[in-house]
C-alpha atoms as a PDB file:
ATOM      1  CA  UNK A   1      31.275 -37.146   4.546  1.00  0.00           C
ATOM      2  CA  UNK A   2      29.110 -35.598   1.562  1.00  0.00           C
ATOM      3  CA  UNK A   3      25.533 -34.923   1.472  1.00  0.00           C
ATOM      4  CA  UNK A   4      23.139 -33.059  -0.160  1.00  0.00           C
ATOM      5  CA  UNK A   5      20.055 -30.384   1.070  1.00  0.00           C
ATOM      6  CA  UNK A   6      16.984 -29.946  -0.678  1.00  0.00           C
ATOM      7  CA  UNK A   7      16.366 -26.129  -1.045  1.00  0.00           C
ATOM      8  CA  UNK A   8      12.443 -26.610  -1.278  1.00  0.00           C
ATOM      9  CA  UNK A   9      12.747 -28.796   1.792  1.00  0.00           C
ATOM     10  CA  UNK A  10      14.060 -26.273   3.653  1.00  0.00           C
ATOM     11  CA  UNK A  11      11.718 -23.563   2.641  1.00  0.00           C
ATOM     12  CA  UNK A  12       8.603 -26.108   3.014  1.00  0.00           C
ATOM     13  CA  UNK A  13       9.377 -26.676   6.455  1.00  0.00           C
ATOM     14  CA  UNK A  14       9.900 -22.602   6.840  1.00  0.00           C
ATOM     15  CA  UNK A  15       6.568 -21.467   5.296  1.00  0.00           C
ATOM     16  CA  UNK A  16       4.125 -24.393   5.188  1.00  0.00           C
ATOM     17  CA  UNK A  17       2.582 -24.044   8.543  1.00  0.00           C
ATOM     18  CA  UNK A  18      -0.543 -26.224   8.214  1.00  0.00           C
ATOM     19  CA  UNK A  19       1.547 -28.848   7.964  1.00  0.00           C
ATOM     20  CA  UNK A  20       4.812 -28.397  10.544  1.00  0.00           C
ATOM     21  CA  UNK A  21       2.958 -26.404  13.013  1.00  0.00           C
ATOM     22  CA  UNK A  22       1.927 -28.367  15.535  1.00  0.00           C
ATOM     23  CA  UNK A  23      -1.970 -27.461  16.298  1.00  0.00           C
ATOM     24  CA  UNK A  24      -2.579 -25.188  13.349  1.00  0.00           C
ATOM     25  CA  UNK A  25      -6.319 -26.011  13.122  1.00  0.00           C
ATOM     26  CA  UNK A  26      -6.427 -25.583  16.661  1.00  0.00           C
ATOM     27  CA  UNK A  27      -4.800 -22.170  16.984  1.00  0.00           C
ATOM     28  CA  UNK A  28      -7.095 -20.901  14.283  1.00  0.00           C
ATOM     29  CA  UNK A  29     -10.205 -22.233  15.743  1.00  0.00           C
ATOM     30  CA  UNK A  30      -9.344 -19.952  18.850  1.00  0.00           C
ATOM     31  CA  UNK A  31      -9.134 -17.182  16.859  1.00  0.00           C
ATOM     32  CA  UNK A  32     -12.394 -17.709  15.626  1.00  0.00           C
ATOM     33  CA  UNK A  33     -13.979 -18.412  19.201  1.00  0.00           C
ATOM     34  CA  UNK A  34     -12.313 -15.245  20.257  1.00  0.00           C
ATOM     35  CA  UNK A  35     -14.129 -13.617  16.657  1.00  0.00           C
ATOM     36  CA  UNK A  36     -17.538 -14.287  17.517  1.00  0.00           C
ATOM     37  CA  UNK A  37     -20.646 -11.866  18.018  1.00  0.00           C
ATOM     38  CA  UNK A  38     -20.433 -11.992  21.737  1.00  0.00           C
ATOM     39  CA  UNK A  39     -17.478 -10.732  21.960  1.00  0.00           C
ATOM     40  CA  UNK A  40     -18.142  -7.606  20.671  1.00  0.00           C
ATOM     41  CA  UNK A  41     -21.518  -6.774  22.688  1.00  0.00           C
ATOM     42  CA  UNK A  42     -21.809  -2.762  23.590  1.00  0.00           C
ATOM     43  CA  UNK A  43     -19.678  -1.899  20.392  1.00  0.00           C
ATOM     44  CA  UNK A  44     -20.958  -0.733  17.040  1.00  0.00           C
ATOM     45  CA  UNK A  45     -20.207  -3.099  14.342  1.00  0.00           C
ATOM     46  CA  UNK A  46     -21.151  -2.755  10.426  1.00  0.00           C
ATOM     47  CA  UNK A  47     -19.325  -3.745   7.193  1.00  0.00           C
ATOM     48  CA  UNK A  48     -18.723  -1.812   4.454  1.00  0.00           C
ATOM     49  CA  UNK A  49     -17.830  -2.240   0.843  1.00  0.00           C
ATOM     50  CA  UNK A  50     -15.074  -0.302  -0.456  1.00  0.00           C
ATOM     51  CA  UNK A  51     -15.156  -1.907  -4.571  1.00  0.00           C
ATOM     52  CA  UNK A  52     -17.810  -4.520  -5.948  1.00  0.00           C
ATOM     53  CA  UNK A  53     -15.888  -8.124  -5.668  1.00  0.00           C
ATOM     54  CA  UNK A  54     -17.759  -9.893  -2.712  1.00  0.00           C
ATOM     55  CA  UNK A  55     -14.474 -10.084  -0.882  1.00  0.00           C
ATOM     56  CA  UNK A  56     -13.687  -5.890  -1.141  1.00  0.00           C
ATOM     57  CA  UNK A  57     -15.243  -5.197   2.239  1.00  0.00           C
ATOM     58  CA  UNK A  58     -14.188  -3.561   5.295  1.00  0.00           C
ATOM     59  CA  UNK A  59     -15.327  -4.218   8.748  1.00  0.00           C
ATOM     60  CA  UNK A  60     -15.781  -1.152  10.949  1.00  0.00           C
ATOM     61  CA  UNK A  61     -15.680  -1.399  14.556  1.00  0.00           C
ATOM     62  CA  UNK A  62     -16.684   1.767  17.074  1.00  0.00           C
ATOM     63  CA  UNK A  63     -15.258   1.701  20.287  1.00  0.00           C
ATOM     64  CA  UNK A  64     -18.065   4.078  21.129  1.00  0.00           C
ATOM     65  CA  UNK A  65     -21.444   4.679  18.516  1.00  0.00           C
ATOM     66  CA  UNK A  66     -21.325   8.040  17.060  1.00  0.00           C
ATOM     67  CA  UNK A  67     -17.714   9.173  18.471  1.00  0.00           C
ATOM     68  CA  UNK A  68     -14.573   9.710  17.535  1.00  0.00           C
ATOM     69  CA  UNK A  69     -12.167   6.947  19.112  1.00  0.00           C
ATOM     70  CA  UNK A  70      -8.343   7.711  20.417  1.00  0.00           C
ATOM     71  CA  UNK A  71      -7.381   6.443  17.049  1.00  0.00           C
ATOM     72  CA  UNK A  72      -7.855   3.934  14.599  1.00  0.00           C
ATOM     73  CA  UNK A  73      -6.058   0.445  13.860  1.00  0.00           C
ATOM     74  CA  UNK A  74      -6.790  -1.203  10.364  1.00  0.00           C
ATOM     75  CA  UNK A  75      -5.941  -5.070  10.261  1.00  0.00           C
ATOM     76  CA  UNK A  76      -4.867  -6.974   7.668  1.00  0.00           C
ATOM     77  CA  UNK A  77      -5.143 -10.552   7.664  1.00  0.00           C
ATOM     78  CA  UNK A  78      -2.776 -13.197   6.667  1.00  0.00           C
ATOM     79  CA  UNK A  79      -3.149 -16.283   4.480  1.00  0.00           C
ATOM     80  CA  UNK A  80      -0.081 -16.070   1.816  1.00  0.00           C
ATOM     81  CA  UNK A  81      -2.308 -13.697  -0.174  1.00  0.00           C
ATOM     82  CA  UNK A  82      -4.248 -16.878  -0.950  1.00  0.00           C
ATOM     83  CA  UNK A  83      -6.155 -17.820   2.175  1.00  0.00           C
ATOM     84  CA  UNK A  84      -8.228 -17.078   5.503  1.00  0.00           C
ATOM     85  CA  UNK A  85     -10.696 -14.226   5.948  1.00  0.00           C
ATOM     86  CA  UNK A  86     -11.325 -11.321   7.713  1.00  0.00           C
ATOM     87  CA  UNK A  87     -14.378 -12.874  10.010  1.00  0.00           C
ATOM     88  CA  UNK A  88     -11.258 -14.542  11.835  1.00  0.00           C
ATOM     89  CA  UNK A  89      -9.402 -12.042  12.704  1.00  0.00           C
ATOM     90  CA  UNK A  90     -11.860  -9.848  14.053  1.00  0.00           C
ATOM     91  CA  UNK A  91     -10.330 -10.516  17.889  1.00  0.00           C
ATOM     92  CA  UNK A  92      -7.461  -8.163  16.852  1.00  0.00           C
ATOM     93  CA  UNK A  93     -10.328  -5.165  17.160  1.00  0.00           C
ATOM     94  CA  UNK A  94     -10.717  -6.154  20.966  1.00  0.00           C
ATOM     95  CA  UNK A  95      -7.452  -5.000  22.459  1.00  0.00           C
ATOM     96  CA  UNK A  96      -7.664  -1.288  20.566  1.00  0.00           C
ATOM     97  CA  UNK A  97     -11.699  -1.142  21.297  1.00  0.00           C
ATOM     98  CA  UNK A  98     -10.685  -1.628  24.884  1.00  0.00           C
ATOM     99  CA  UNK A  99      -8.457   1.381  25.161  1.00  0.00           C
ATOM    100  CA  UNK A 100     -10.915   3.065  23.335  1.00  0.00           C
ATOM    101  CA  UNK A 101      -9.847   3.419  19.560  1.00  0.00           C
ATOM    102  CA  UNK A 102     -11.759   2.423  16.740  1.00  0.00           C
ATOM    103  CA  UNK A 103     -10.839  -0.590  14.404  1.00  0.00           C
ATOM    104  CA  UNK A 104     -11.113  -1.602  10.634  1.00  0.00           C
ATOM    105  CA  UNK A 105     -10.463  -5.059   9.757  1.00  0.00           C
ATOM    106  CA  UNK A 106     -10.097  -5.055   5.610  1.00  0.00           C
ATOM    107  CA  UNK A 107     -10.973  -8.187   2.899  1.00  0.00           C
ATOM    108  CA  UNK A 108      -9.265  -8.495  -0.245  1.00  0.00           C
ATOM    109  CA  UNK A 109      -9.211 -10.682  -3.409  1.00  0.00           C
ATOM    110  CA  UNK A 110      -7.078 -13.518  -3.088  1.00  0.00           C
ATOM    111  CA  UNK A 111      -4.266 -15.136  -5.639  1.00  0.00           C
ATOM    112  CA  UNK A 112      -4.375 -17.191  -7.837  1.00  0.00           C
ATOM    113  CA  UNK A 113      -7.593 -15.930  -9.171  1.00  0.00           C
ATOM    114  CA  UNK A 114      -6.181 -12.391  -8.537  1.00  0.00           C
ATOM    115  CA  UNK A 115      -2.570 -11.706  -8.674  1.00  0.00           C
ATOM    116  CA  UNK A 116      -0.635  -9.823  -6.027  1.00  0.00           C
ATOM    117  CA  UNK A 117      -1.064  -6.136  -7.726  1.00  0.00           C
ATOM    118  CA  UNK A 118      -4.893  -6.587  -7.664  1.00  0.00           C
ATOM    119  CA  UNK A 119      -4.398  -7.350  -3.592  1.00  0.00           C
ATOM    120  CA  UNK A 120      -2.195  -4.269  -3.327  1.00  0.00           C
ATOM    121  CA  UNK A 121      -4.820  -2.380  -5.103  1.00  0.00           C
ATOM    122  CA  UNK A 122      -7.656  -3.832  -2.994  1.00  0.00           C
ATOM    123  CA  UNK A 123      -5.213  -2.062   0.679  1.00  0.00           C
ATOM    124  CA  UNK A 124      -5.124   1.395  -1.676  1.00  0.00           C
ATOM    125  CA  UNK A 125      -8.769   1.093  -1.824  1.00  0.00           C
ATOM    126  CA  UNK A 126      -9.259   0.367   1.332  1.00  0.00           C
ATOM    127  CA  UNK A 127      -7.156   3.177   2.682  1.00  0.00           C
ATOM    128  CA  UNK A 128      -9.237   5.824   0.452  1.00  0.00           C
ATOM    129  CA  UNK A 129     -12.096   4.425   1.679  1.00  0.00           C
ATOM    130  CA  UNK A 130     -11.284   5.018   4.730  1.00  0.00           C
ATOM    131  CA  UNK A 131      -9.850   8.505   3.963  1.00  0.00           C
ATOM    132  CA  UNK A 132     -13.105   9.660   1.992  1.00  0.00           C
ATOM    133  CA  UNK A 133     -15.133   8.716   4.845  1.00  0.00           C
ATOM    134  CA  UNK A 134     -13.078   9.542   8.021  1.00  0.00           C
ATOM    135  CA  UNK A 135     -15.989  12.147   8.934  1.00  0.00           C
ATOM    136  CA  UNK A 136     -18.595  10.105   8.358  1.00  0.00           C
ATOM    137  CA  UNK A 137     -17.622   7.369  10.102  1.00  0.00           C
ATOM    138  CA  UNK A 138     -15.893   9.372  12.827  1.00  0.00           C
ATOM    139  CA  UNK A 139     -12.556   8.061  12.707  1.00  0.00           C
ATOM    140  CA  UNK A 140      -9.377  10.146  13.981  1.00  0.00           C
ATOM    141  CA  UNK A 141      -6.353  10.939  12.334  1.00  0.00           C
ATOM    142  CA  UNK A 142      -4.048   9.137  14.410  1.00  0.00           C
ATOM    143  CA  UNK A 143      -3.798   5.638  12.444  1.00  0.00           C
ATOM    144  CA  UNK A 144      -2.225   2.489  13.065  1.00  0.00           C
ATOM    145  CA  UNK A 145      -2.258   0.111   9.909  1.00  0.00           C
ATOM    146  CA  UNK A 146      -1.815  -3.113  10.733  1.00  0.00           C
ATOM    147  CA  UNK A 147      -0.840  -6.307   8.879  1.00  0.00           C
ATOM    148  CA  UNK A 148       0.273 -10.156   9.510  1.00  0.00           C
ATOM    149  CA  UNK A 149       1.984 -12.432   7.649  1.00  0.00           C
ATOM    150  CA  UNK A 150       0.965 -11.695   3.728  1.00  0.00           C
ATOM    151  CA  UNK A 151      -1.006  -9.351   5.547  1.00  0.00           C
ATOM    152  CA  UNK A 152       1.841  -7.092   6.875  1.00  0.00           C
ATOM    153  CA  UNK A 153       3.089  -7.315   2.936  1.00  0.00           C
ATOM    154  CA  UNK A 154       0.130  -5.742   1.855  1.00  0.00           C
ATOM    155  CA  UNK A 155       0.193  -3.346   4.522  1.00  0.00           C
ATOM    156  CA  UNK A 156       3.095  -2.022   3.979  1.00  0.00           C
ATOM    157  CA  UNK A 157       3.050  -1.730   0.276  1.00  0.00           C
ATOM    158  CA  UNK A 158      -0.888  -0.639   0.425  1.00  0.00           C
ATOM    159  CA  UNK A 159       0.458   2.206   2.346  1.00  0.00           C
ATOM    160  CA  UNK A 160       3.332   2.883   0.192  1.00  0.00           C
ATOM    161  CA  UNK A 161       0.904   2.965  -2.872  1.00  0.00           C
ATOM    162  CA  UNK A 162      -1.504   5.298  -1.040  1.00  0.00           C
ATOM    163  CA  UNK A 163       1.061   7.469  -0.325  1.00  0.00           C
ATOM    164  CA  UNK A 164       2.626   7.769  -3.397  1.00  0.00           C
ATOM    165  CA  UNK A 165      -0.857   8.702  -4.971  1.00  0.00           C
ATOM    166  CA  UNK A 166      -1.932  11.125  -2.523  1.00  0.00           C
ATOM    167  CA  UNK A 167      -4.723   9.348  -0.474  1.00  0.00           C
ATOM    168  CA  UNK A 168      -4.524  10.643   3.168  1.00  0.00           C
ATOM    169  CA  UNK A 169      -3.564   8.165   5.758  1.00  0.00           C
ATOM    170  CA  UNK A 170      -3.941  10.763   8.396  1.00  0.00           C
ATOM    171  CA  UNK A 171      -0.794  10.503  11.251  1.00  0.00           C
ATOM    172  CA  UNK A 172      -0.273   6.950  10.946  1.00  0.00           C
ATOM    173  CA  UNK A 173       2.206   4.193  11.485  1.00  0.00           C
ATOM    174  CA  UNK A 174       3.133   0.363  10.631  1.00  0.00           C
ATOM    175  CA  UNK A 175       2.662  -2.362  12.896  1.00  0.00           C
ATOM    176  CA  UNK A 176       3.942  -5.294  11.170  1.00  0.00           C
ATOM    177  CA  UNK A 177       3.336  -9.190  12.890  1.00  0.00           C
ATOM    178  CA  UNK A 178       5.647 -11.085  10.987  1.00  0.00           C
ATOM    179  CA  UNK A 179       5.528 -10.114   7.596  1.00  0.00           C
ATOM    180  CA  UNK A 180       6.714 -12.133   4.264  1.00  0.00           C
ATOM    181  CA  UNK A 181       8.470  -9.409   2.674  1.00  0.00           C
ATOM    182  CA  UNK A 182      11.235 -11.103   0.677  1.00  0.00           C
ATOM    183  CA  UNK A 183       8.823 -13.410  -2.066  1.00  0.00           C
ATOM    184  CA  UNK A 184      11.493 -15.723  -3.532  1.00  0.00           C
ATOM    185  CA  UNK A 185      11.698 -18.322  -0.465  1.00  0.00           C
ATOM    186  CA  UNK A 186       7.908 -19.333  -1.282  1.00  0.00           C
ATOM    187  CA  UNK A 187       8.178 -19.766  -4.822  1.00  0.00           C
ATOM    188  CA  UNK A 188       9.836 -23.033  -3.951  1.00  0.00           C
ATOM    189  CA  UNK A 189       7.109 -24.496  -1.741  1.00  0.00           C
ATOM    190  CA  UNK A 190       3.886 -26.170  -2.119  1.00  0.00           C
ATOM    191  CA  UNK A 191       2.276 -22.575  -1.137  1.00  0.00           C
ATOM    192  CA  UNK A 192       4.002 -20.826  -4.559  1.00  0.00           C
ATOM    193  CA  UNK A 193       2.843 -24.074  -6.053  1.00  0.00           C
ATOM    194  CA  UNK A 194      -0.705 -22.833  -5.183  1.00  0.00           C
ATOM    195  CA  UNK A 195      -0.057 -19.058  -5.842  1.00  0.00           C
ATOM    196  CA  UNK A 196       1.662 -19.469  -9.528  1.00  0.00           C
ATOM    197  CA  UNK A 197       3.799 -16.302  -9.151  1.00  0.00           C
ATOM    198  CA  UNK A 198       6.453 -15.967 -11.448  1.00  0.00           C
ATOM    199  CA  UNK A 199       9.864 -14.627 -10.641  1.00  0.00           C
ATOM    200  CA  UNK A 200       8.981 -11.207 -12.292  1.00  0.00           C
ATOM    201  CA  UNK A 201       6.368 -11.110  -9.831  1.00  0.00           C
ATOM    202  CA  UNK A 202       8.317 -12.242  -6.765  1.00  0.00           C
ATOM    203  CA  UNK A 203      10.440  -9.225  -7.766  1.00  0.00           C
ATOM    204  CA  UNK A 204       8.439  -6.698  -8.237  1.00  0.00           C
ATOM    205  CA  UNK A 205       6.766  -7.126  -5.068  1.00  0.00           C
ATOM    206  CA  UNK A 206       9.882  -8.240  -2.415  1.00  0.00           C
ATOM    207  CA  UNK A 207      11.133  -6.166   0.121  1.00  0.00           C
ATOM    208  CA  UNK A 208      14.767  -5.305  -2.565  1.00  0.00           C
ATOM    209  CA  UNK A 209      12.518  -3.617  -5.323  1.00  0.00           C
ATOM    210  CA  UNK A 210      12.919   0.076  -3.831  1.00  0.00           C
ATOM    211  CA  UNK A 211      10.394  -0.274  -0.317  1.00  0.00           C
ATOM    212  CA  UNK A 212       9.912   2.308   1.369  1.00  0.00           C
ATOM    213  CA  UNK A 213       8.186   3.816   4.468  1.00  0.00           C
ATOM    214  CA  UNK A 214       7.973   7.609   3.668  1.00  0.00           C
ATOM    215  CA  UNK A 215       9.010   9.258   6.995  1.00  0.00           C
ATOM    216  CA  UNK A 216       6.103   6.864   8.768  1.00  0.00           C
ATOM    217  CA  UNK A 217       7.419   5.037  12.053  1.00  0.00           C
ATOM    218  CA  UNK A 218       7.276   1.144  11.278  1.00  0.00           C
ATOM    219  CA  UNK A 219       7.063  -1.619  14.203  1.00  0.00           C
ATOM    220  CA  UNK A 220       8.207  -5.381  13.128  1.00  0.00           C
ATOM    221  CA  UNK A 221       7.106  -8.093  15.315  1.00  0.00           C
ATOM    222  CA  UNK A 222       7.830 -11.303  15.331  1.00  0.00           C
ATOM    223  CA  UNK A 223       7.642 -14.499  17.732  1.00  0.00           C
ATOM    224  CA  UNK A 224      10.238 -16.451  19.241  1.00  0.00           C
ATOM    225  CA  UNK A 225       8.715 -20.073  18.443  1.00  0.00           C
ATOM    226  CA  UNK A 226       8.437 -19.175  14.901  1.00  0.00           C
ATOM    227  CA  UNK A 227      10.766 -21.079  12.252  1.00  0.00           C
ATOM    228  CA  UNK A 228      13.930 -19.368  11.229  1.00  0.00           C
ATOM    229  CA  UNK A 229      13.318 -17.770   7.837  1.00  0.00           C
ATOM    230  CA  UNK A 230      10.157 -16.499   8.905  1.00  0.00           C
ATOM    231  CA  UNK A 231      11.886 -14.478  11.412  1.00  0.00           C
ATOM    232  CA  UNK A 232      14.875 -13.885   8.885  1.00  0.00           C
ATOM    233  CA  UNK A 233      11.812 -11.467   6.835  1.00  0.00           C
ATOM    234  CA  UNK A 234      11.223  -9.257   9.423  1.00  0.00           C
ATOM    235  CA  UNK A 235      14.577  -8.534  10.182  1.00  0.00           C
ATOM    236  CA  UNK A 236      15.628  -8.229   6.229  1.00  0.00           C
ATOM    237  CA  UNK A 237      12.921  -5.563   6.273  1.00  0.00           C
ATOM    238  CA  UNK A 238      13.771  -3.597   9.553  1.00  0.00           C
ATOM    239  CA  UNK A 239      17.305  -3.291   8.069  1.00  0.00           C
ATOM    240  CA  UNK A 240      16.115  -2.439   4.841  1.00  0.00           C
ATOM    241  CA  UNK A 241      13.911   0.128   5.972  1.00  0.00           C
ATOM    242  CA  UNK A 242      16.657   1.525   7.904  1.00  0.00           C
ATOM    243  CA  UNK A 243      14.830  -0.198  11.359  1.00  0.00           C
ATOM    244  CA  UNK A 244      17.717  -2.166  12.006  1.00  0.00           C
ATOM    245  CA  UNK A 245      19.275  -0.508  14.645  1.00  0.00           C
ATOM    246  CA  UNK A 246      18.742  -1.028  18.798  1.00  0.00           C
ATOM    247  CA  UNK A 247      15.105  -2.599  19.218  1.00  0.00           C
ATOM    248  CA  UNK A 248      14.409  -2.916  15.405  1.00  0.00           C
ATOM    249  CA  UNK A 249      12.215  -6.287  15.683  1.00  0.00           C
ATOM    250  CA  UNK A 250      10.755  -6.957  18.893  1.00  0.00           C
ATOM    251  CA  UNK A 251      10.963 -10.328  19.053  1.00  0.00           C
ATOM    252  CA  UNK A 252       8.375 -12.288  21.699  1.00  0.00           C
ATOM    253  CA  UNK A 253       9.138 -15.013  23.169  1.00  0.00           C
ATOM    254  CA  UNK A 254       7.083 -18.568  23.277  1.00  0.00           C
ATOM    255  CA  UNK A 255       4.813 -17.540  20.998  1.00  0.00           C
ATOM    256  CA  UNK A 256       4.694 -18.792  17.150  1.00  0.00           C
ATOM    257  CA  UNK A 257       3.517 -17.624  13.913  1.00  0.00           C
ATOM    258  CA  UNK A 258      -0.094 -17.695  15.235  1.00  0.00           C
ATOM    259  CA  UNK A 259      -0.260 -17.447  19.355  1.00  0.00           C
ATOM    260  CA  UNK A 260       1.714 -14.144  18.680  1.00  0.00           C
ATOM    261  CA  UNK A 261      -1.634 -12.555  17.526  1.00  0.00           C
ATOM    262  CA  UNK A 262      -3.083 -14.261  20.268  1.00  0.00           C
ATOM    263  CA  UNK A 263      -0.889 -13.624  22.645  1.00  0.00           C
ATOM    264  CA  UNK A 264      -0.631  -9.556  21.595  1.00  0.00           C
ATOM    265  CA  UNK A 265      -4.831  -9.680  21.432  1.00  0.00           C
ATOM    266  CA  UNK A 266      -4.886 -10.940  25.505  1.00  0.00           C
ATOM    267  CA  UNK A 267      -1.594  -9.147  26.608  1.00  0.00           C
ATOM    268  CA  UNK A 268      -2.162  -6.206  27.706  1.00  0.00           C
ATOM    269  CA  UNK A 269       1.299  -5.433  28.688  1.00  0.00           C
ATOM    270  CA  UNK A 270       2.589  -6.833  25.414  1.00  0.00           C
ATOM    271  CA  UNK A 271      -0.024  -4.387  23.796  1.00  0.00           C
ATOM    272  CA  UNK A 272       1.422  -1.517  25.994  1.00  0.00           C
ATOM    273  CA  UNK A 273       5.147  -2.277  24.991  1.00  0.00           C
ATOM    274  CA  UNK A 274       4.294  -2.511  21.385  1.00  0.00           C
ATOM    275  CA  UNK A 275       2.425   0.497  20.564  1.00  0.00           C
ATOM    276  CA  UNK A 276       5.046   2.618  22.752  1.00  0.00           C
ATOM    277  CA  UNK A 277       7.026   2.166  19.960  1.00  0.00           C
ATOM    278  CA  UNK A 278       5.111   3.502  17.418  1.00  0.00           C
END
């Protein structure tokens, strides 16, 4: 018997999470209860502005006012470069303020209005921001720069960029929640519908066009509920990157494309695990 399979079916049910992830809206709305102004009583919280677009700001949170943390984590959000905000991602401060490290968690412009250089340039501004005013804000050296979903794209290319034009990024490394890092697979969904990326761009910017992480130590995780190609990327990249070997994606189990944040927020032995290998 013959039959025939849609290619953009396949990658709509892959990438299109609002609609074949069962409690989407939900999972988000927890992300945002866990986001709130409460939960951040007894740290020091500001925002600053790191280029003049309304969305080119940085949130800044002390684990203690006026001293240097253990380190600092910067968080990228996720969204398919063309979504979400920072406000609800905030939670991913708590589990680094806790342990007593200081956290960033960056805006940028989104596509289409913007197009996917503009976001990478928004994470190198970012980054010098940070760099320019480390000793002001009191932030150490040892860095973790963090990124989900688009948001682990633009980390690691932000950081590539940064590097290659000399903005210090202090001793830092790449935590990377399930990152889209090959483009092509959402060109053919109702997401690339939304993002109008041509295939120049899709190539420029995937994970084949000479990525690389510069001698910095790079962590890829990725959950075990999540669909197929979305844990396909993360494992393209480790072996790309030259991660593939041993325990190159950690890989956690009953946990999707959005509990996994949750789930490494709340988890503190999760938390433990991951960092140890970075």
């Amino acid at each position: 018997m013959l039959r025939t399979r849609s290619p953009r079916a396949y990658f709509e049910a892959n990438y299109a999470l609002r609609s074949v992830l069962p409690g989407f809206a939900e999972h988000v709305a927890e992300w945002e209860r866990l986001s709130t102004e409460s939960c951040f009583a007894g740290y020091a919280v500001h925002v600053e502005r790191y280029g003049d677009h309304p969305r080119q700001t940085l949130e800044v949170f002390k684990a203690a006012p006026e001293r240097t943390g253990k380190g600092l984590a910067m968080f990228i959000h996720g969204g398919f470069w063309r979504a979400m905000q920072r406000e609800q991602s905030r939670f991913m401060a708590t589990p680094f303020l806790k342990r007593g490290w200081d956290c960033v968690i960056t805006e940028y412009r989104l596509m289409p209005a913007f197009r996917l250089a503009d976001l990478v340039e928004d994470t190198v501004a970012a980054l010098r921001h940070i760099a320019q005013n480390a000793q002001r804000l009191k932030l150490a050296q040892r860095r973790v720069i963090a990124g989900h979903s688009a948001g682990a794209h633009l980390a690691l290319y932000g950081t590539m960029e940064a590097r290659r034009r000399g903005v210090a990024l202090g001793d830092s490394a790449l935590l990377l929640f399930s990152g889209v890092f090959d483009i092509f697979p959402v060109r053919h969904t109702s997401i690339g519908d939304e993002l109008a990326m041509p295939l120049e761009e899709a190539a420029r910017w995937s994970i084949y066009a000479g990525a690389d992480l510069g001698g910095q130590k790079a962590a890829f995780v990725v959950g075990g509920d999540e669909t197929d190609d979305f844990q396909r990327q993360s494992l393209i990249a480790a072996d790309y990157l030259g991660c593939g070997e041993g325990d190159g994606v950690i890989v956690v189990d009953d946990v999707n494309h959005l509990t996994l944040l949750t789930e490494f927020a709340r988890n503190d032995a999760l938390f433990e695990a991951v960092m140890a290998t970075i």
